[in-house]
Protein backbone atom coordinates (compact mmCIF):
# COMPACT_ATOMS: atom_id res chain seq x y z
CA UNK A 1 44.04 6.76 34.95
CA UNK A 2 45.33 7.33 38.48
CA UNK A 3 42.92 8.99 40.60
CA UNK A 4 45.12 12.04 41.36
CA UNK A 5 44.81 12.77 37.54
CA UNK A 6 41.22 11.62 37.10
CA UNK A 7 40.69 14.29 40.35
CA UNK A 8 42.54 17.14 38.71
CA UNK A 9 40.75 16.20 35.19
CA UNK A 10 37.42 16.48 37.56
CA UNK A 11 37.97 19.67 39.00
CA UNK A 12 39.58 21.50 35.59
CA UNK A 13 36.57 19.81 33.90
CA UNK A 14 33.57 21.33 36.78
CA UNK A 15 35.45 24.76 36.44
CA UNK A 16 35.27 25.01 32.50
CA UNK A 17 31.76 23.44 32.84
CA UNK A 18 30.78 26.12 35.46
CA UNK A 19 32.16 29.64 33.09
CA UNK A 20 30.49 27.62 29.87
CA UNK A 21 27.20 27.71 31.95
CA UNK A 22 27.42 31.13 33.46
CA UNK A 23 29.05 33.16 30.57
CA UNK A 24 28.30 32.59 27.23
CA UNK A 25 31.16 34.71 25.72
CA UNK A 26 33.50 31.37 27.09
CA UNK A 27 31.48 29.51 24.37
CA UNK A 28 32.90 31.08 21.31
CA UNK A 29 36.53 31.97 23.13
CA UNK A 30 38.82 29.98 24.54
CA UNK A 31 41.54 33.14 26.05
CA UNK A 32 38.49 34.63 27.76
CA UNK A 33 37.53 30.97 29.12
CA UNK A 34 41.31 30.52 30.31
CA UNK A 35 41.24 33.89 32.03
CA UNK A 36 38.62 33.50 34.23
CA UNK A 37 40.03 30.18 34.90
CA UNK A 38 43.33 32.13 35.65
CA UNK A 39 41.94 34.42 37.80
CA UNK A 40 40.07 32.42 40.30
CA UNK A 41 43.08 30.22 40.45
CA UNK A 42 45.34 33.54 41.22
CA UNK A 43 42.81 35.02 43.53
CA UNK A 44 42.10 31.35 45.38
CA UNK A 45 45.96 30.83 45.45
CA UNK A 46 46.92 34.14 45.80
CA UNK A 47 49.20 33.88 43.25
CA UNK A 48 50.47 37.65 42.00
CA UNK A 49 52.51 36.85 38.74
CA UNK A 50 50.38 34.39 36.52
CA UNK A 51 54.32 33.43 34.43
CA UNK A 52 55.24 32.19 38.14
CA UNK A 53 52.05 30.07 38.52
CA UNK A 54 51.97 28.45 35.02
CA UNK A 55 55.72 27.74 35.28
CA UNK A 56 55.15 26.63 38.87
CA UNK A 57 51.89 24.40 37.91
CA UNK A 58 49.43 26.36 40.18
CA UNK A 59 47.32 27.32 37.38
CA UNK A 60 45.44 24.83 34.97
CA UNK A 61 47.23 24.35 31.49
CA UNK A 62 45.72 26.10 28.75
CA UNK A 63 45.98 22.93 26.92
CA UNK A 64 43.87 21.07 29.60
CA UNK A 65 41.47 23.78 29.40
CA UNK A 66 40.55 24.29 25.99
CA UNK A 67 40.26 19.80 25.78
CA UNK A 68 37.92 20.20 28.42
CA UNK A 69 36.04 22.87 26.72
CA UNK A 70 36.07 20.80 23.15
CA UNK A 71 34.66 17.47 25.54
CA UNK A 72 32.02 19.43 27.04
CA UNK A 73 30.82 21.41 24.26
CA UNK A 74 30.40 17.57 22.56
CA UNK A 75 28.66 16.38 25.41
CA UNK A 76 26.21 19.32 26.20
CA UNK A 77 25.27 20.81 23.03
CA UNK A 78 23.55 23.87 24.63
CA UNK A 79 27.24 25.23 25.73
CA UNK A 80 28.33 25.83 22.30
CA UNK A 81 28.44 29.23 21.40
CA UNK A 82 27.35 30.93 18.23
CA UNK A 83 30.43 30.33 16.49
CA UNK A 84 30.53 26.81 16.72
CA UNK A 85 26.79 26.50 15.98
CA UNK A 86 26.97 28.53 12.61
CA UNK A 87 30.20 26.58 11.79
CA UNK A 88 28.84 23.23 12.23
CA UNK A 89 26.06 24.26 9.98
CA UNK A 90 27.93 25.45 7.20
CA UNK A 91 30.59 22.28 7.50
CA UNK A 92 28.92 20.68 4.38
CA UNK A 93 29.17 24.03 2.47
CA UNK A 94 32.75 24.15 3.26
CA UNK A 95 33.55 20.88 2.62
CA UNK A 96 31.41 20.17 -0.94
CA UNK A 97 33.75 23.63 -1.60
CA UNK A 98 36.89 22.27 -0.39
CA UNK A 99 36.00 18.97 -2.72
CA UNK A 100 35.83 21.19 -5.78
């Protein structure tokens, strides 16, 4: 990976990891993870119409946002949210149903 790329992967990645740690309602949703994202990028930018920034590239891609989420959710189990915790539980309930 170039290191332009492996920089932008490291910033997107210590911004997600940063709204994981300090707000635990960006656990169990991605849009309110991507909007806080989105709105330090807008204020830091000063970018006034977020369809002008995403089209632009000034703000992070959703995509990129909610991969980084997924990796660090794998890698630090204490940022999942309630969701995912109750869902990874029942995963062999769902699947001995799906089976049937």
């Amino acid at each position: 990976m170039s290191s332009v790329l492996n920089h932008l992967n490291q910033t997107t990645k210590s911004k997600v990891k940063q709204y994981l740690e300090a707000d635990p309602k960006c656990r169990n949703s991605d849009r309110v993870l991507i909007s806080l994202v989105w709105r330090q990028e807008c204020l830091e930018g000063q970018i006034w119409n977020v369809l002008d920034g995403l089209r632009d590239g000034r703000l992070t891609n959703p995509e990129s946002i909610r991969r980084e989420r997924q990796k660090l959710q794998r890698e630090y189990p204490h940022l999942v949210g309630n969701v995912g915790a109750s869902r990874i539980k029942d995963a062999d309930k769902v699947r001995a149903y799906v089976r049937d």
